[in-house]
PDB file of N, CA and C in Angstrom:
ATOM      1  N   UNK A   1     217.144 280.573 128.505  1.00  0.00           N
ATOM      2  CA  UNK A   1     215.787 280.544 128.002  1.00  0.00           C
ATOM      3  C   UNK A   1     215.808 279.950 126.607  1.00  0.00           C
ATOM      4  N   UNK A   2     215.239 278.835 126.420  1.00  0.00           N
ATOM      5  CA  UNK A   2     215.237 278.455 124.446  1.00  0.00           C
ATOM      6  C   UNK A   2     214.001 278.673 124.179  1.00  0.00           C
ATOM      7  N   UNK A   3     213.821 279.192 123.195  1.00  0.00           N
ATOM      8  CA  UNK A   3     212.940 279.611 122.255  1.00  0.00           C
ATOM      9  C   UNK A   3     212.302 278.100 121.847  1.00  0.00           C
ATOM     10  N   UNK A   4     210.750 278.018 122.147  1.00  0.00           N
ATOM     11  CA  UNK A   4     210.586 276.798 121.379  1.00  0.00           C
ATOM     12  C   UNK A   4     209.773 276.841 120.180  1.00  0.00           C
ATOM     13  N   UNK A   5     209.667 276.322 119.212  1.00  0.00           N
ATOM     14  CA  UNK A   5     208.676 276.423 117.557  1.00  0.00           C
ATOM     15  C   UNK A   5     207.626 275.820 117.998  1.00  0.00           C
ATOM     16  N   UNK A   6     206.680 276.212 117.163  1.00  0.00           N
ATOM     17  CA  UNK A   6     205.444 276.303 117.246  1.00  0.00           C
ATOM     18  C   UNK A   6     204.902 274.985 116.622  1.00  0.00           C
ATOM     19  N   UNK A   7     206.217 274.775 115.529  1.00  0.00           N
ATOM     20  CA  UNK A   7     205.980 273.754 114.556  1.00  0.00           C
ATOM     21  C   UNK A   7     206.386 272.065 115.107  1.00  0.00           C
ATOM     22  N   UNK A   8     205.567 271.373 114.667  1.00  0.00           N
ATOM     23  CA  UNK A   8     205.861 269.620 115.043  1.00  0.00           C
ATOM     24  C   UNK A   8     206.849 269.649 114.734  1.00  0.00           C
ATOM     25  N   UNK A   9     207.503 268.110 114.824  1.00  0.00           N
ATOM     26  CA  UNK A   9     208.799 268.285 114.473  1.00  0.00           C
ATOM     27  C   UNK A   9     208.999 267.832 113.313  1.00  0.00           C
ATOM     28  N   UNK A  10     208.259 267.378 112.834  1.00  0.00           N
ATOM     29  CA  UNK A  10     208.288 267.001 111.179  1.00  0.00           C
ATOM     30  C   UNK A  10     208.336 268.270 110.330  1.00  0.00           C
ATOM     31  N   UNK A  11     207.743 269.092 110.567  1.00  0.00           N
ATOM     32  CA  UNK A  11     207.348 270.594 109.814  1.00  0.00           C
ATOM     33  C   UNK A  11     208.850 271.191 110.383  1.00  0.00           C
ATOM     34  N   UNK A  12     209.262 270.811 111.758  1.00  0.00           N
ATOM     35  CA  UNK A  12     210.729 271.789 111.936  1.00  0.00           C
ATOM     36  C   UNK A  12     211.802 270.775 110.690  1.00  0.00           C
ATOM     37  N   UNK A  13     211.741 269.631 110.815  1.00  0.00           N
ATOM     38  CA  UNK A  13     212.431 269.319 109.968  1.00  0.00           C
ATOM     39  C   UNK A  13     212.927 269.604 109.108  1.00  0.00           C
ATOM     40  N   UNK A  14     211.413 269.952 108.006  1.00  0.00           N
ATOM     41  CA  UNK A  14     211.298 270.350 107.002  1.00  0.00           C
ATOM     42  C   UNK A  14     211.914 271.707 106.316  1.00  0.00           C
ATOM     43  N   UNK A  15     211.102 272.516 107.142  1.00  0.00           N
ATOM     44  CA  UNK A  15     211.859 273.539 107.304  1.00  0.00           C
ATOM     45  C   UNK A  15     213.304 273.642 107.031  1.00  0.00           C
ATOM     46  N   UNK A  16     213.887 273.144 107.967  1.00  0.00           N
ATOM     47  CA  UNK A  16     215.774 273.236 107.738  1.00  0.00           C
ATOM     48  C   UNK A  16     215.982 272.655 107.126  1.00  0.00           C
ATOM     49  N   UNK A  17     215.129 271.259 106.400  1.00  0.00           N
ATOM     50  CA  UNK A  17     215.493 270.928 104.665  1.00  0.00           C
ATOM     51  C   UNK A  17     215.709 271.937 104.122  1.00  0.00           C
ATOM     52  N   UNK A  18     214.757 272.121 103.955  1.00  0.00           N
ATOM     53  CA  UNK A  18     213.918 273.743 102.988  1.00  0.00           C
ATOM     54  C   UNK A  18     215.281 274.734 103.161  1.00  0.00           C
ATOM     55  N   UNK A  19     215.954 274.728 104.011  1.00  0.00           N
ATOM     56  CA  UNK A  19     216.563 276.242 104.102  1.00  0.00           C
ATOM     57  C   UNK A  19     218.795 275.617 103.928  1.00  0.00           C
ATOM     58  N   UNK A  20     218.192 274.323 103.789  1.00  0.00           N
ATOM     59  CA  UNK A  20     219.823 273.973 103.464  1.00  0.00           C
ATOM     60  C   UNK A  20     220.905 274.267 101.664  1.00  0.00           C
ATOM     61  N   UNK A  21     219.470 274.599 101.092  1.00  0.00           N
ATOM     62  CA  UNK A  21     220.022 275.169  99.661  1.00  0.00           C
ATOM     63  C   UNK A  21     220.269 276.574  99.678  1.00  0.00           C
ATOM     64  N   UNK A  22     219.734 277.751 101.094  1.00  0.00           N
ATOM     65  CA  UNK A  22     219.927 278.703 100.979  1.00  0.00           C
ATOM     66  C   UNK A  22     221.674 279.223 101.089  1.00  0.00           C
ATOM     67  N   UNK A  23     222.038 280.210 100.573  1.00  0.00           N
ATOM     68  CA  UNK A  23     223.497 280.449 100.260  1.00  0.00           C
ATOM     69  C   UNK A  23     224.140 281.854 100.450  1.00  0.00           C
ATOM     70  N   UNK A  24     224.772 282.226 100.666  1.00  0.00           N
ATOM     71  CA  UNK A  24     225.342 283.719 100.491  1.00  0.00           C
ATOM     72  C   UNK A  24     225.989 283.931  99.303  1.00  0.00           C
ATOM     73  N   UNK A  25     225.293 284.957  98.405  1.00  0.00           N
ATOM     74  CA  UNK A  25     225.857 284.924  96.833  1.00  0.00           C
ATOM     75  C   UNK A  25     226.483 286.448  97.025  1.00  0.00           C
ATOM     76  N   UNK A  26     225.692 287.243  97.529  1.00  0.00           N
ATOM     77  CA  UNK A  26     226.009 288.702  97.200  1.00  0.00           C
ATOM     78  C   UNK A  26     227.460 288.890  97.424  1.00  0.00           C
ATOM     79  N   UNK A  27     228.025 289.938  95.882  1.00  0.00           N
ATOM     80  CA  UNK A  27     229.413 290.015  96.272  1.00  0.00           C
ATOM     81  C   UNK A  27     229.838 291.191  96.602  1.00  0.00           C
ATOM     82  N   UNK A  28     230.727 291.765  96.739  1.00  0.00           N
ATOM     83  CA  UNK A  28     231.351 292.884  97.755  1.00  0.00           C
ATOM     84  C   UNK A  28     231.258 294.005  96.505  1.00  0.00           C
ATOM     85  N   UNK A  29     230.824 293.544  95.198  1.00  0.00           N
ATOM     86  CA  UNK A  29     230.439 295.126  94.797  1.00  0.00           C
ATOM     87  C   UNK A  29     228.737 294.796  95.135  1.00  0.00           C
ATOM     88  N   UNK A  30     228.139 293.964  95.100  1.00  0.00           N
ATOM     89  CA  UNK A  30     226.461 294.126  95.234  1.00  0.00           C
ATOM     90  C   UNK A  30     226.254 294.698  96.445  1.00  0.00           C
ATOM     91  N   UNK A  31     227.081 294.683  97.671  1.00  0.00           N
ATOM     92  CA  UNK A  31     226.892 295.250  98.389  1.00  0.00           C
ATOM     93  C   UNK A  31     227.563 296.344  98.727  1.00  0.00           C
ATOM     94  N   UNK A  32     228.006 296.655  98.380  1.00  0.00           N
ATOM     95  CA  UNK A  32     228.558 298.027  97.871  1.00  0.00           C
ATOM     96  C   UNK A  32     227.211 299.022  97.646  1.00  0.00           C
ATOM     97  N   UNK A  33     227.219 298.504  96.263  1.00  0.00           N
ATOM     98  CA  UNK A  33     225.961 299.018  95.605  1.00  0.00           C
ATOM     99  C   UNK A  33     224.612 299.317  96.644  1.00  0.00           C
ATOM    100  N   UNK A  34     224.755 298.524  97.630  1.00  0.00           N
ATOM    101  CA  UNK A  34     223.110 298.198  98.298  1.00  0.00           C
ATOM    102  C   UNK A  34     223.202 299.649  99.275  1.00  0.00           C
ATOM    103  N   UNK A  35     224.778 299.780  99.875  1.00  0.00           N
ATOM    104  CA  UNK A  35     225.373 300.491 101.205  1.00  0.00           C
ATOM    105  C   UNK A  35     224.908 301.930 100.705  1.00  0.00           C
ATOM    106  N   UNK A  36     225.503 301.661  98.849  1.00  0.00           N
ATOM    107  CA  UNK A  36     225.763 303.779  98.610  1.00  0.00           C
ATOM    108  C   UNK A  36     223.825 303.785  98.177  1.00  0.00           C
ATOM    109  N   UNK A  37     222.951 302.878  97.856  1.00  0.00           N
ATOM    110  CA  UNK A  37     221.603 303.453  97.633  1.00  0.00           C
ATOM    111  C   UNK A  37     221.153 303.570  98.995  1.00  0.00           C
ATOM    112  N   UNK A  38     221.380 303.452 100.177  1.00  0.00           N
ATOM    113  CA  UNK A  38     220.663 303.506 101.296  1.00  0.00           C
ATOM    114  C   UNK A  38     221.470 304.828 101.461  1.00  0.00           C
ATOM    115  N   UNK A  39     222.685 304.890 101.753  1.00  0.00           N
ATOM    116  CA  UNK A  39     223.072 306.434 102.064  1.00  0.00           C
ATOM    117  C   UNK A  39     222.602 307.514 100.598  1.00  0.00           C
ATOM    118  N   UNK A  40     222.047 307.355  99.616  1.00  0.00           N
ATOM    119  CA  UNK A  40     221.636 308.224  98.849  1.00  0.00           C
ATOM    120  C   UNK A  40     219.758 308.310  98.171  1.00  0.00           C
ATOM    121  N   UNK A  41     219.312 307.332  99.118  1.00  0.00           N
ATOM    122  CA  UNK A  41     218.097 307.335  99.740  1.00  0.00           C
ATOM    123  C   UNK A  41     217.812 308.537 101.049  1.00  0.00           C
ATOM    124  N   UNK A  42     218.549 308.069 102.069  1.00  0.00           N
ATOM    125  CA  UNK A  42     218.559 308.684 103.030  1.00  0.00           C
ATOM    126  C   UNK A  42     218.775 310.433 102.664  1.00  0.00           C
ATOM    127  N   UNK A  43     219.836 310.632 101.892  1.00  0.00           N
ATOM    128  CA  UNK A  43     220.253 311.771 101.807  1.00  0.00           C
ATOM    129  C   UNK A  43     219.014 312.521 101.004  1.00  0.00           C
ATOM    130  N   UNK A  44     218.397 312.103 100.042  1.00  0.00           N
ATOM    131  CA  UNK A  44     217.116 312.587  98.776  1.00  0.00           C
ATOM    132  C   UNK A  44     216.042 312.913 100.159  1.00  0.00           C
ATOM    133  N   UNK A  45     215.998 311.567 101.672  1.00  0.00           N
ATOM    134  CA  UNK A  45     214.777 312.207 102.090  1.00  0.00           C
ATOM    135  C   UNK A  45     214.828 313.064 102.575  1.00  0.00           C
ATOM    136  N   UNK A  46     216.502 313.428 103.317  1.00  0.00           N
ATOM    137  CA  UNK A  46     216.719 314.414 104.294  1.00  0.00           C
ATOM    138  C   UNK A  46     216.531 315.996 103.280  1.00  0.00           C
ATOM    139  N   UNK A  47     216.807 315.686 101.824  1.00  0.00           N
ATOM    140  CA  UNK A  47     216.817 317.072 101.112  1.00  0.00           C
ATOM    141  C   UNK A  47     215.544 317.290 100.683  1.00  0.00           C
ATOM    142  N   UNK A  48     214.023 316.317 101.042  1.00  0.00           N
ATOM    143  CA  UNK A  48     213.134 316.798 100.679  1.00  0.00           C
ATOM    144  C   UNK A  48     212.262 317.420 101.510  1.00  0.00           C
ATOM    145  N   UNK A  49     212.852 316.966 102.914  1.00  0.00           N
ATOM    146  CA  UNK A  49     212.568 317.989 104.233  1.00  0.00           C
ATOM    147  C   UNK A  49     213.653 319.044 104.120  1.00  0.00           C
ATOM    148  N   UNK A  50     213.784 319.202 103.842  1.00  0.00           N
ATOM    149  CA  UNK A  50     214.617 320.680 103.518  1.00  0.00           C
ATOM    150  C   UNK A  50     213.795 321.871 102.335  1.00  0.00           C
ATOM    151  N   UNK A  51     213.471 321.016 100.949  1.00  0.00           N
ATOM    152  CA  UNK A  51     212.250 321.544 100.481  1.00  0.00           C
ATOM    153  C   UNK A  51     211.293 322.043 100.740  1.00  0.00           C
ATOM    154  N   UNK A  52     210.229 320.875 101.375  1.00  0.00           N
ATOM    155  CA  UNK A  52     209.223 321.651 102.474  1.00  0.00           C
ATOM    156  C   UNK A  52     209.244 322.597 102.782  1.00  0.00           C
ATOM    157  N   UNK A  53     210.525 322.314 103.887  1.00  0.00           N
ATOM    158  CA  UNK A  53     210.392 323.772 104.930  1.00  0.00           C
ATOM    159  C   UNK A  53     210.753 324.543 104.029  1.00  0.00           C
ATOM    160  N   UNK A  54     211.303 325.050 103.262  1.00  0.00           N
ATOM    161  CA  UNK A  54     211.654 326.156 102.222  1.00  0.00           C
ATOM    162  C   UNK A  54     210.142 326.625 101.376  1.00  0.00           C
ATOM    163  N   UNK A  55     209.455 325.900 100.625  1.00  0.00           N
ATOM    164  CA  UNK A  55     209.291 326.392  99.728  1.00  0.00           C
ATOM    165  C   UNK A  55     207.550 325.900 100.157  1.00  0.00           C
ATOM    166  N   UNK A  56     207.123 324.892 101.151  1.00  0.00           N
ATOM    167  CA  UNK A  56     205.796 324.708 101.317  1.00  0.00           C
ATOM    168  C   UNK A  56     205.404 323.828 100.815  1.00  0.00           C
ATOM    169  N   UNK A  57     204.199 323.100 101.227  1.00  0.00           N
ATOM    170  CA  UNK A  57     203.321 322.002 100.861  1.00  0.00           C
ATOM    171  C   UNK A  57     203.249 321.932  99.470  1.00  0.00           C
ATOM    172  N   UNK A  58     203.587 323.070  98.721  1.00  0.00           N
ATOM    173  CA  UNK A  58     203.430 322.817  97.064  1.00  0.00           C
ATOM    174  C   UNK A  58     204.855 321.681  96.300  1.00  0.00           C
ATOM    175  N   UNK A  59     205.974 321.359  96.994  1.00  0.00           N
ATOM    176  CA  UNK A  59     206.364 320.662  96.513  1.00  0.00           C
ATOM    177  C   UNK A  59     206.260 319.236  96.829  1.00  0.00           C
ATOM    178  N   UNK A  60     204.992 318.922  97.543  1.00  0.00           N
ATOM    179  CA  UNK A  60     204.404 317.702  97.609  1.00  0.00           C
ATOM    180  C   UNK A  60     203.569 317.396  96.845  1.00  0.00           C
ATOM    181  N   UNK A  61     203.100 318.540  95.920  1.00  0.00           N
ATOM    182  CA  UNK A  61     202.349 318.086  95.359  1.00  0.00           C
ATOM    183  C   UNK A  61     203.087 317.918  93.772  1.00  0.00           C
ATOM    184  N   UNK A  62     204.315 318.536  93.798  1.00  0.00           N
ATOM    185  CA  UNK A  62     204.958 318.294  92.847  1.00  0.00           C
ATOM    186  C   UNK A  62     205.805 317.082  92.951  1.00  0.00           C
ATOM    187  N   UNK A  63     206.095 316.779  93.866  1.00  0.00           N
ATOM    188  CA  UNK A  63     206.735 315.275  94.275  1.00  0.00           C
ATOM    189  C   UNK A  63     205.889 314.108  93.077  1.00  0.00           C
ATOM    190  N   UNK A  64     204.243 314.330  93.968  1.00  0.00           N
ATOM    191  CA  UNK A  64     203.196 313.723  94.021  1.00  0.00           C
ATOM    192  C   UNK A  64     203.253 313.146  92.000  1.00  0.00           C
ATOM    193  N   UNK A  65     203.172 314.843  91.262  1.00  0.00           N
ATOM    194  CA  UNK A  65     203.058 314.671  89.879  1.00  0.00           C
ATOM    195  C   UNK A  65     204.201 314.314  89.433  1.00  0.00           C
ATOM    196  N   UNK A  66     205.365 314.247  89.544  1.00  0.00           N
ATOM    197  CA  UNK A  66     206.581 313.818  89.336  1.00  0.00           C
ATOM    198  C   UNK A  66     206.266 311.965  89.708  1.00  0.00           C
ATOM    199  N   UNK A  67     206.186 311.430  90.467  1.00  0.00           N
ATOM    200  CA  UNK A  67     206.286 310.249  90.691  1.00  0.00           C
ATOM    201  C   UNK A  67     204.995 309.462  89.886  1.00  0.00           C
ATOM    202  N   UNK A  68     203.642 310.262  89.360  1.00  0.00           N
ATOM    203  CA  UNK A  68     202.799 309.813  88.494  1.00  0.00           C
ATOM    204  C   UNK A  68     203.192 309.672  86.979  1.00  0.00           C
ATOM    205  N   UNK A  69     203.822 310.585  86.461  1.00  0.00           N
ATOM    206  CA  UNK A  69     204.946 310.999  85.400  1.00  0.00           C
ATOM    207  C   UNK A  69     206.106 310.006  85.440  1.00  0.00           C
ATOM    208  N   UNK A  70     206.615 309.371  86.182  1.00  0.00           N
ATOM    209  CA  UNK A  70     207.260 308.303  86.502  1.00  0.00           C
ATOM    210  C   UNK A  70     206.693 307.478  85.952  1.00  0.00           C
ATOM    211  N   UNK A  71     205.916 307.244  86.849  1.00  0.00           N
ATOM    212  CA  UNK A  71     204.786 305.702  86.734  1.00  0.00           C
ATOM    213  C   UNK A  71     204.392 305.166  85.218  1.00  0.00           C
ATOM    214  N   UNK A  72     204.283 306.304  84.594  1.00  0.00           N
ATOM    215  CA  UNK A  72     203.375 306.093  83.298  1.00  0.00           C
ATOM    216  C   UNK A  72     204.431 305.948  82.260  1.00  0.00           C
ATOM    217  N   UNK A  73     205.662 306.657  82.794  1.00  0.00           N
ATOM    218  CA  UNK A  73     206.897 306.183  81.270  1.00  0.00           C
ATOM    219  C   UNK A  73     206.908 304.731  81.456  1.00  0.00           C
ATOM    220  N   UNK A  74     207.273 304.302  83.265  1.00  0.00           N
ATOM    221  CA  UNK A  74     207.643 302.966  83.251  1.00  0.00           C
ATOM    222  C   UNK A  74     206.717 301.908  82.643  1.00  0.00           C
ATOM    223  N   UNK A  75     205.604 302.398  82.926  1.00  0.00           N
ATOM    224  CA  UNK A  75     204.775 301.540  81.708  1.00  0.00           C
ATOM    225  C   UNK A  75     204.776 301.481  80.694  1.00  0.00           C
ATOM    226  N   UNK A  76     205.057 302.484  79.902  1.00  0.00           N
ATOM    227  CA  UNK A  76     205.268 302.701  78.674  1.00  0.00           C
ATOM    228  C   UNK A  76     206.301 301.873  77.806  1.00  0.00           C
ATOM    229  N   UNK A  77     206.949 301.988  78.564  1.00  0.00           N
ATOM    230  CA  UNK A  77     208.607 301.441  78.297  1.00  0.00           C
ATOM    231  C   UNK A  77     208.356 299.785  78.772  1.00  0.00           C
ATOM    232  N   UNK A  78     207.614 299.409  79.391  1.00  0.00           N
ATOM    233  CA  UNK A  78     207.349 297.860  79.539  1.00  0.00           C
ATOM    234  C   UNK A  78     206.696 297.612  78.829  1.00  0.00           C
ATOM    235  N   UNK A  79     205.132 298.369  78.357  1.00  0.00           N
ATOM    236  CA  UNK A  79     204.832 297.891  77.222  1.00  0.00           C
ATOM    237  C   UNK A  79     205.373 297.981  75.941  1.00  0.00           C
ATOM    238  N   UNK A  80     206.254 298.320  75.499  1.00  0.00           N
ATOM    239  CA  UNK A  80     206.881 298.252  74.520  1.00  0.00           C
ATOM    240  C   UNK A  80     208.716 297.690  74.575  1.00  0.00           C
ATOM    241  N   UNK A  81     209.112 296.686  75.408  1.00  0.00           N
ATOM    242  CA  UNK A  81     210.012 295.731  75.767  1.00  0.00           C
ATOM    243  C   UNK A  81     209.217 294.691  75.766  1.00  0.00           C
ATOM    244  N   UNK A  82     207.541 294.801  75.806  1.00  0.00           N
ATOM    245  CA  UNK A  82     207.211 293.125  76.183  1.00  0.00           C
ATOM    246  C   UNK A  82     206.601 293.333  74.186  1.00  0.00           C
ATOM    247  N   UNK A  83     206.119 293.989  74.029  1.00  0.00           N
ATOM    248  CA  UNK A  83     205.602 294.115  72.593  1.00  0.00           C
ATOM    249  C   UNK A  83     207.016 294.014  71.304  1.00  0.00           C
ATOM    250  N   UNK A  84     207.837 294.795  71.018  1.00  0.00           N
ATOM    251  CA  UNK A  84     209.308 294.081  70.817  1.00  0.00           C
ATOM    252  C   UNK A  84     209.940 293.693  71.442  1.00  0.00           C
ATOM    253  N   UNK A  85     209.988 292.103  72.337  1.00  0.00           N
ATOM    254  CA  UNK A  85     211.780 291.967  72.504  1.00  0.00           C
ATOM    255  C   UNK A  85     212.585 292.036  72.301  1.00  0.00           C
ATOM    256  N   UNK A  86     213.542 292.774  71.926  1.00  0.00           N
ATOM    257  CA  UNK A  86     214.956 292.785  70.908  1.00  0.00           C
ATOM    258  C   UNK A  86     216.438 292.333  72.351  1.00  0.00           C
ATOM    259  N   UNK A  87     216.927 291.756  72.036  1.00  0.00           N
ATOM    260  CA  UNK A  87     218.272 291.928  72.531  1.00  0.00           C
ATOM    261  C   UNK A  87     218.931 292.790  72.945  1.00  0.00           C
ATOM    262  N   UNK A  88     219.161 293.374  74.174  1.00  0.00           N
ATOM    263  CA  UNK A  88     219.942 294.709  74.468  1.00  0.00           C
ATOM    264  C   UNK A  88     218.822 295.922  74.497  1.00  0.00           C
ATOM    265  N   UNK A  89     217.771 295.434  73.769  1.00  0.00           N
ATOM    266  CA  UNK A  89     216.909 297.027  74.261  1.00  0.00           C
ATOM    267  C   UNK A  89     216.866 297.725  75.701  1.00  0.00           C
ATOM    268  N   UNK A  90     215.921 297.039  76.150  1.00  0.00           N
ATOM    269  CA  UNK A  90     215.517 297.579  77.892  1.00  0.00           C
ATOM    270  C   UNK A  90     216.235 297.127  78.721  1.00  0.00           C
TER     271      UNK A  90
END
């Protein structure tokens, strides 16, 4: 069975122009790095269903204010990296 594109063949062309500068850069610590945040993603969601059931809908709502409290340093902290740039700050 081949799959056929949708695209003329000028546009397929193009396309695989388009995609002949693409490259494999990532190196074996970036992915490293990528492997242990997905297993320590995974693990934060599995321990916040564990919360729940423990302690009740109230730590959703503390999730909730925790991640707003988040939100507002990270702004904070951008507006004031874009207001001084210094070297090495942020």
């Amino acid at each position: 069975m081949r799959l056929t594109s949708h695209l003329d063949p000028q546009e397929h062309h193009d396309a695989v122009a388009r995609e002949q500068g693409l490259s494999r850069q990532l190196s074996q610590r970036q992915l490293g790095m990528i492997a242990i945040g997905g297993a320590i993603g995974t693990g934060l969601f599995l321990g916040s269903a564990l919360a729940v059931r423990t302690a009740g809908p109230g730590v959703i709502l503390t999730y909730i204010f925790a991640a707003i409290v988040t939100l507002l340093l990270m702004a904070c902290l951008a507006e004031m990296a874009v207001a001084h740039p210094t070297v090495g700050s942020f």
